[in-house]
PDB file of N, CA and C in Angstrom:
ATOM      1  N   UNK A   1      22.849 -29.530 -13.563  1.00  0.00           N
ATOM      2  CA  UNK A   1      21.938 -30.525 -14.058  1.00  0.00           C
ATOM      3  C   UNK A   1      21.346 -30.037 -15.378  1.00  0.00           C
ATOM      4  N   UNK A   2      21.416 -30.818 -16.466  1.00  0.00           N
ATOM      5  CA  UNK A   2      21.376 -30.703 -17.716  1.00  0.00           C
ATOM      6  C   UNK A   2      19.324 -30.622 -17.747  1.00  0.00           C
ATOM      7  N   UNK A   3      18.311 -30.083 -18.166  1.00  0.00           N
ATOM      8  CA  UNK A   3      17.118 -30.632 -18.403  1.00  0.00           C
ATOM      9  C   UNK A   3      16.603 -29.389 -19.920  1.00  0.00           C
ATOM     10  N   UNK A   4      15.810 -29.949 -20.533  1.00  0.00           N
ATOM     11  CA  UNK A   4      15.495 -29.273 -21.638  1.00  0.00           C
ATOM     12  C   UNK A   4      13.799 -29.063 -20.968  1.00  0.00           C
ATOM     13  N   UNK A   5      13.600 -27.736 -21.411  1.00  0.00           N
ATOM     14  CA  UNK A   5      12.338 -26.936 -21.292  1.00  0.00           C
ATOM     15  C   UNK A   5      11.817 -26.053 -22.526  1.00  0.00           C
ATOM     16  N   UNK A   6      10.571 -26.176 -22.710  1.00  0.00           N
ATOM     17  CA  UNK A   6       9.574 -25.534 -23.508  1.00  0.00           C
ATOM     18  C   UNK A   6       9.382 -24.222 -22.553  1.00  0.00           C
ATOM     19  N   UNK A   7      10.092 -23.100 -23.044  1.00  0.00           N
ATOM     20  CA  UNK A   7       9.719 -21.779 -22.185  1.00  0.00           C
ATOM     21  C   UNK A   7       9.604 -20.883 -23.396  1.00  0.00           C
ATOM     22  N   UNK A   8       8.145 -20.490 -22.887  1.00  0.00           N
ATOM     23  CA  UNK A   8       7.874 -19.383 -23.963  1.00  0.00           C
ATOM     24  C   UNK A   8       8.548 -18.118 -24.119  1.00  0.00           C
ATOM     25  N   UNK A   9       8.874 -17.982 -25.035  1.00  0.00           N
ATOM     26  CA  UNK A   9      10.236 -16.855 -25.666  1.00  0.00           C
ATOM     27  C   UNK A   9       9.838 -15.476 -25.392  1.00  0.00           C
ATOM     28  N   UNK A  10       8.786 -14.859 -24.711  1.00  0.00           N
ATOM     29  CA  UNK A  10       8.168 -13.879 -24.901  1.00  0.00           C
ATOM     30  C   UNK A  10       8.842 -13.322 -23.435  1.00  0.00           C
ATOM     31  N   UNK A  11       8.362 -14.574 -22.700  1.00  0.00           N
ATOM     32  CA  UNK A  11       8.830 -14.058 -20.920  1.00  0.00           C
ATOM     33  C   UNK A  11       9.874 -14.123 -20.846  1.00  0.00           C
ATOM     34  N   UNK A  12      10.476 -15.296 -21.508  1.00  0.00           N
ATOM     35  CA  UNK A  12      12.205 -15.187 -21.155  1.00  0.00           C
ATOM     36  C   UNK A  12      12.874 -13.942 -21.434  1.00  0.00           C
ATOM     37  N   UNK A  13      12.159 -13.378 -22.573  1.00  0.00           N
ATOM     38  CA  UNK A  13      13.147 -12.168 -22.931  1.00  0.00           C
ATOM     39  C   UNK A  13      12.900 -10.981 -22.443  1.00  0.00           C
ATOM     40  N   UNK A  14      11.660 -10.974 -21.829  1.00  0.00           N
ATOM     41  CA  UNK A  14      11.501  -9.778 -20.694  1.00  0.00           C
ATOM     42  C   UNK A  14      12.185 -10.186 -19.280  1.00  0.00           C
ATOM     43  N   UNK A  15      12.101 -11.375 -18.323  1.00  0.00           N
ATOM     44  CA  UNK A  15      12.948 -11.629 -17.941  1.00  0.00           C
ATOM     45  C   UNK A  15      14.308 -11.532 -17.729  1.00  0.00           C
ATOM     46  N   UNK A  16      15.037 -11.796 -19.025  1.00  0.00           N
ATOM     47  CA  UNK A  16      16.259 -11.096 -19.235  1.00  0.00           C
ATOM     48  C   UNK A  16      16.379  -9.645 -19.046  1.00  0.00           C
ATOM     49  N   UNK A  17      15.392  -9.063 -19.879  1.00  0.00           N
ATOM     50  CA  UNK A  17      15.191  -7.394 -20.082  1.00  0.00           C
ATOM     51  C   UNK A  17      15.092  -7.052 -18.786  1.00  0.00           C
ATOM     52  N   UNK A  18      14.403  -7.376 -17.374  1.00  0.00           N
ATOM     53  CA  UNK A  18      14.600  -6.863 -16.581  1.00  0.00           C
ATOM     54  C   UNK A  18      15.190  -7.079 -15.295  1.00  0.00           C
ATOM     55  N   UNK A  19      15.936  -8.083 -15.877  1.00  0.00           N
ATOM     56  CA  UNK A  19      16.686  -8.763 -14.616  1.00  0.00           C
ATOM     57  C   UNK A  19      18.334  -8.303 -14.999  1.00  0.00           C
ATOM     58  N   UNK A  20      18.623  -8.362 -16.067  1.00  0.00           N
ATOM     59  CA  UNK A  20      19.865  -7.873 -16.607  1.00  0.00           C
ATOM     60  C   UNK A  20      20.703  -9.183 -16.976  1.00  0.00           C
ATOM     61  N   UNK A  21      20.277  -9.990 -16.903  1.00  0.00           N
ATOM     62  CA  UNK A  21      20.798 -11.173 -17.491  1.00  0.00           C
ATOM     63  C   UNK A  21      21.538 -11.133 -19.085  1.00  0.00           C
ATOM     64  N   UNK A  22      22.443 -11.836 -18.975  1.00  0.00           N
ATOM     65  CA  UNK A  22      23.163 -12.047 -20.421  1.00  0.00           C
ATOM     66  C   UNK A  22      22.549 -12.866 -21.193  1.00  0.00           C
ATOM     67  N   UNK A  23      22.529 -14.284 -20.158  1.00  0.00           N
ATOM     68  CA  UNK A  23      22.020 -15.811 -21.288  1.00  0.00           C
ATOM     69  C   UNK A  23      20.620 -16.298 -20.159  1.00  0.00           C
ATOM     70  N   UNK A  24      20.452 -17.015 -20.985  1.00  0.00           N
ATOM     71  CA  UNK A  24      18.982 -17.479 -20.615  1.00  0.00           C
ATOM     72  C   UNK A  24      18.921 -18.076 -19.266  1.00  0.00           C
ATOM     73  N   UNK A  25      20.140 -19.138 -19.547  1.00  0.00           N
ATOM     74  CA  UNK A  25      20.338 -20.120 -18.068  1.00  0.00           C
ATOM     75  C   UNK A  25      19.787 -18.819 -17.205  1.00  0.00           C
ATOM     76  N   UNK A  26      20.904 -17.905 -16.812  1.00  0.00           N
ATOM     77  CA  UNK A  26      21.196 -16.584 -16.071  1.00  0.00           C
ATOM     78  C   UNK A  26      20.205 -16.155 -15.853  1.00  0.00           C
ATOM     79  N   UNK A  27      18.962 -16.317 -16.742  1.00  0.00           N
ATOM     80  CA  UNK A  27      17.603 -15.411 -16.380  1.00  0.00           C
ATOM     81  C   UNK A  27      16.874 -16.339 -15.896  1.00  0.00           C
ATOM     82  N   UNK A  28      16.867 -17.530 -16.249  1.00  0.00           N
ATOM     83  CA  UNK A  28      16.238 -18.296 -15.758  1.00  0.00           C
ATOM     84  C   UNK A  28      16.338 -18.655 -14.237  1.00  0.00           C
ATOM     85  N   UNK A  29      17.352 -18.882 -13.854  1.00  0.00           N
ATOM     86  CA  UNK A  29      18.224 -18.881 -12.482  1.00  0.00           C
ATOM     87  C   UNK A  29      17.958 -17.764 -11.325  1.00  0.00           C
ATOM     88  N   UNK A  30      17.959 -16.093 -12.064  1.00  0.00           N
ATOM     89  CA  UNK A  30      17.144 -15.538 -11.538  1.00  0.00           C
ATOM     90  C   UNK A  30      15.627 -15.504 -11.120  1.00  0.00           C
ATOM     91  N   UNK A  31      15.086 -15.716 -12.373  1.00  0.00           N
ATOM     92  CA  UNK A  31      13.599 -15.622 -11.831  1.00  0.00           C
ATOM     93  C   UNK A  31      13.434 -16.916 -10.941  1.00  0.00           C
ATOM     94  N   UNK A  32      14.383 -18.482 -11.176  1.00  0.00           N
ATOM     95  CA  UNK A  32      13.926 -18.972 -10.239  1.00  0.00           C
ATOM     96  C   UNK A  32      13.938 -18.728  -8.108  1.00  0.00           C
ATOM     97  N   UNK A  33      15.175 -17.815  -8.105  1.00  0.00           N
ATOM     98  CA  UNK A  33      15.814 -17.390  -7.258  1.00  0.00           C
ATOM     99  C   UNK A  33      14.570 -16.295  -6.422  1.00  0.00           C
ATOM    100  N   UNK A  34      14.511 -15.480  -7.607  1.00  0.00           N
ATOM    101  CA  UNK A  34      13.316 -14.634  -6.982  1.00  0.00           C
ATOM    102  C   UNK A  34      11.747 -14.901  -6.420  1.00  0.00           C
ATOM    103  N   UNK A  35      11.481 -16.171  -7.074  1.00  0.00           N
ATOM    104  CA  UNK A  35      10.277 -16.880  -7.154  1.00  0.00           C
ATOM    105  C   UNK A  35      10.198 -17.410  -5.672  1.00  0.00           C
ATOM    106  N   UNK A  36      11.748 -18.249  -4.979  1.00  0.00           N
ATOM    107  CA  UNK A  36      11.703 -18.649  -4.722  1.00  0.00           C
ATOM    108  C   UNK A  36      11.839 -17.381  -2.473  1.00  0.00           C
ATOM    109  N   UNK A  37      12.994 -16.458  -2.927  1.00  0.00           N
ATOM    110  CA  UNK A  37      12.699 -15.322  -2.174  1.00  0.00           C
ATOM    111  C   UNK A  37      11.443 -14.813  -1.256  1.00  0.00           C
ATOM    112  N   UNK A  38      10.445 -14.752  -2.465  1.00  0.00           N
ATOM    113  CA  UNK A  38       9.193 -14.293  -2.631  1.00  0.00           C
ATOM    114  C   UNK A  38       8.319 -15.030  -1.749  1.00  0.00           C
ATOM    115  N   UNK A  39       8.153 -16.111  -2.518  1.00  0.00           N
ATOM    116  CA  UNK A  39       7.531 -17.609  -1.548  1.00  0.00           C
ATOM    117  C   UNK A  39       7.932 -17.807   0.226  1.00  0.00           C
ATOM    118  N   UNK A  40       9.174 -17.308   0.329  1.00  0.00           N
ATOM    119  CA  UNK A  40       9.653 -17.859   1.660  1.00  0.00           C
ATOM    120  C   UNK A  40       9.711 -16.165   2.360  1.00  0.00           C
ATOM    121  N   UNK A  41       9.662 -14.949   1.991  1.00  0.00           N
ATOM    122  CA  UNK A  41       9.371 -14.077   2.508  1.00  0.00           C
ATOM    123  C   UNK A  41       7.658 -13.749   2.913  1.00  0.00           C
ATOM    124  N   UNK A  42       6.734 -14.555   1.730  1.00  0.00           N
ATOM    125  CA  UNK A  42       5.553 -14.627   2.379  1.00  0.00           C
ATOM    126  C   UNK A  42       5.338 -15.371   3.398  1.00  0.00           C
ATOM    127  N   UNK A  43       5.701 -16.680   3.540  1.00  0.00           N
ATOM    128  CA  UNK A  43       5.747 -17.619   4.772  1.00  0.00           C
ATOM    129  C   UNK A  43       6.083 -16.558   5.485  1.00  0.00           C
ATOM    130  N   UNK A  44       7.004 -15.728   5.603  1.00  0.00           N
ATOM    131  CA  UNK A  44       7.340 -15.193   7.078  1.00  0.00           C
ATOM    132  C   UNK A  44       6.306 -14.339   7.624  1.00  0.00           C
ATOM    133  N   UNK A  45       5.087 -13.849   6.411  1.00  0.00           N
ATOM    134  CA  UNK A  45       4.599 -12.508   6.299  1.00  0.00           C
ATOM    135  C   UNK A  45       3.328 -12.976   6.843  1.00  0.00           C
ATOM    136  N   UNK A  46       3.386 -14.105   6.969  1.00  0.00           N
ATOM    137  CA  UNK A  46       2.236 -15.420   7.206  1.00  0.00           C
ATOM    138  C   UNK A  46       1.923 -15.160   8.980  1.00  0.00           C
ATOM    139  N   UNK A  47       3.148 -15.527   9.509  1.00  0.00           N
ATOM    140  CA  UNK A  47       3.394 -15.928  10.477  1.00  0.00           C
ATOM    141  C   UNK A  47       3.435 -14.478  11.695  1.00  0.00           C
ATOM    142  N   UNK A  48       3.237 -13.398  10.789  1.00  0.00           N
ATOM    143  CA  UNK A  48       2.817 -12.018  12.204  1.00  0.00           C
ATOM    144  C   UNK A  48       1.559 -12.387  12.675  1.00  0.00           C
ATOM    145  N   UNK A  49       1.745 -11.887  14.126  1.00  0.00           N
ATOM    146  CA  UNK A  49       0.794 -12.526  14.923  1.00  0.00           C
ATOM    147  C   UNK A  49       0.515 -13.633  14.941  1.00  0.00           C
ATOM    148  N   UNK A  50       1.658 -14.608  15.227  1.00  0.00           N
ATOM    149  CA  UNK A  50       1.151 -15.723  15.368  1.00  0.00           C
ATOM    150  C   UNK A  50       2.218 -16.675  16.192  1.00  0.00           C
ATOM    151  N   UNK A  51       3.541 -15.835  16.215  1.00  0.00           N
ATOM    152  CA  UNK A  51       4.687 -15.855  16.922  1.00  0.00           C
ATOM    153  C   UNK A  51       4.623 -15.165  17.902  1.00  0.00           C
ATOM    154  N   UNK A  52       5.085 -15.436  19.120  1.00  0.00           N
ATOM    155  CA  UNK A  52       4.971 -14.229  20.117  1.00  0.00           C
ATOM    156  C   UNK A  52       6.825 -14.200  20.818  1.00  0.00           C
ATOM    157  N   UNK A  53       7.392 -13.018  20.518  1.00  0.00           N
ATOM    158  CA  UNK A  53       8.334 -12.630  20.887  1.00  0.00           C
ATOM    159  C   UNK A  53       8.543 -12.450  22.426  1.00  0.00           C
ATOM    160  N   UNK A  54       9.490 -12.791  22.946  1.00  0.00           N
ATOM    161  CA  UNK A  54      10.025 -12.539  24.555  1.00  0.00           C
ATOM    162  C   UNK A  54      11.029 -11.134  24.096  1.00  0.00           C
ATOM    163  N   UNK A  55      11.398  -9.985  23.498  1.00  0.00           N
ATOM    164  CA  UNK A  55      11.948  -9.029  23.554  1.00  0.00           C
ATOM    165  C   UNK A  55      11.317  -8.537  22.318  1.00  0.00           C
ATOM    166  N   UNK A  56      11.384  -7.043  22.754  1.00  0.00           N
ATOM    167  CA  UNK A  56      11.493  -5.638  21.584  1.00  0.00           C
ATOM    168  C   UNK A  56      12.298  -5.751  20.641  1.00  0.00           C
ATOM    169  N   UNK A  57      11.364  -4.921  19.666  1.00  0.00           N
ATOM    170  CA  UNK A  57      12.385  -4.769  18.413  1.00  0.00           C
ATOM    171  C   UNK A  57      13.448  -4.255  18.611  1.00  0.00           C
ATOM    172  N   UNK A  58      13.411  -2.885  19.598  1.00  0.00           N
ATOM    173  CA  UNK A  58      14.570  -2.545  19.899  1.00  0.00           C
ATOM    174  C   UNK A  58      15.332  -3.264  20.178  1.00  0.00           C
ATOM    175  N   UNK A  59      15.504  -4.491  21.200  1.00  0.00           N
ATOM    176  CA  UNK A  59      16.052  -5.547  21.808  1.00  0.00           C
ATOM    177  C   UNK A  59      16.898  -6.613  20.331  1.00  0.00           C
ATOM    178  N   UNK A  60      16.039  -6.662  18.826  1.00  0.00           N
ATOM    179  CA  UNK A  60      15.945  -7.501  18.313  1.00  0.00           C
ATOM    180  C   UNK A  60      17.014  -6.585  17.378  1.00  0.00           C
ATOM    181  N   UNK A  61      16.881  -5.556  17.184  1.00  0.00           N
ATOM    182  CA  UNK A  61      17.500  -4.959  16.430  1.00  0.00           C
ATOM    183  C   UNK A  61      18.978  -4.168  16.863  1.00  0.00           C
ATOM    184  N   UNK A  62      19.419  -4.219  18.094  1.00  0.00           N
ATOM    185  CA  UNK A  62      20.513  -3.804  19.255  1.00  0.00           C
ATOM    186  C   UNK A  62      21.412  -5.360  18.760  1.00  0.00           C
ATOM    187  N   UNK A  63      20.755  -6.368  18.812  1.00  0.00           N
ATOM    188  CA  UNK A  63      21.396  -7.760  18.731  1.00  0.00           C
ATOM    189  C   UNK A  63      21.742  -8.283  17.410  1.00  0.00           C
ATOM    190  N   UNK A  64      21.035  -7.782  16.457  1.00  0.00           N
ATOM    191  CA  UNK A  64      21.179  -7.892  15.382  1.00  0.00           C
ATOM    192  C   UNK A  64      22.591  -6.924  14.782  1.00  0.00           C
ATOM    193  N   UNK A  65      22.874  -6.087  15.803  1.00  0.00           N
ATOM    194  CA  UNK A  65      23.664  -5.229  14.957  1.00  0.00           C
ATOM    195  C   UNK A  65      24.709  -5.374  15.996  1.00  0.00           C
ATOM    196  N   UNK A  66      25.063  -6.572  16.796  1.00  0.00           N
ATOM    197  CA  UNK A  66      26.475  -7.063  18.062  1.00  0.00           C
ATOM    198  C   UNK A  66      26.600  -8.059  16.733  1.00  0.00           C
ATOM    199  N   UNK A  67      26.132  -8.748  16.276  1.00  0.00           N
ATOM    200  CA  UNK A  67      26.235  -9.976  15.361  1.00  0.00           C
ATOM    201  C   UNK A  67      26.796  -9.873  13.791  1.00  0.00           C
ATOM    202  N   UNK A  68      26.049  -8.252  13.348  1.00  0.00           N
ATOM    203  CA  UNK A  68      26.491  -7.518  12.490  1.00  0.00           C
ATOM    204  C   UNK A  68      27.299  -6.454  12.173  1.00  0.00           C
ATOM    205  N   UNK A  69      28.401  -6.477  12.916  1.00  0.00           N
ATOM    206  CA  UNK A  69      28.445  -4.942  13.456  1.00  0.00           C
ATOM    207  C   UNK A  69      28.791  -3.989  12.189  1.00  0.00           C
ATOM    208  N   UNK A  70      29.288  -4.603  11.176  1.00  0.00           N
ATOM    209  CA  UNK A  70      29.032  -3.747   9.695  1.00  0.00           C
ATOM    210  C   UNK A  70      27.788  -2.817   8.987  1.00  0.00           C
ATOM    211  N   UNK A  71      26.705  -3.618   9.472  1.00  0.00           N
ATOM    212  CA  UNK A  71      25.460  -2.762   9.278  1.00  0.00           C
ATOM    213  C   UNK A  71      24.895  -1.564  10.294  1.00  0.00           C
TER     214      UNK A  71
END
């Protein structure tokens, strides 16, 4: 999707600088990616104590790794 944006040149190019990006799209795409990571890893960070689990981590993490068995 094609859209034109006013982005100040200062962040984009640190952006780039520390994301490793080539072109702008690319940095842009990242930081939206990360923004978006961020946001939905706090929701989760939200939600301790407030979920209540029927098994152990041990339990959670034994199952996690029948499902994964690469890790």
């Amino acid at each position: 999707m094609r859209t034109t944006l006013v982005i100040n040149e200062h962040l984009l190019e640190e952006v780039r600088t520390l994301s490793g990006a080539r072109t702008k799209k690319e940095a842009v795409e990242k930081a939206m990616k990360e923004f978006i990571r961020r946001r939905k890893s706090k929701k989760l960070l939200d939600l301790e104590g407030k979920v209540e689990l029927a098994c152990s981590v041990a339990e959670l993490i034994s199952r996690r790794r029948k499902d994964v068995p690469h890790r």
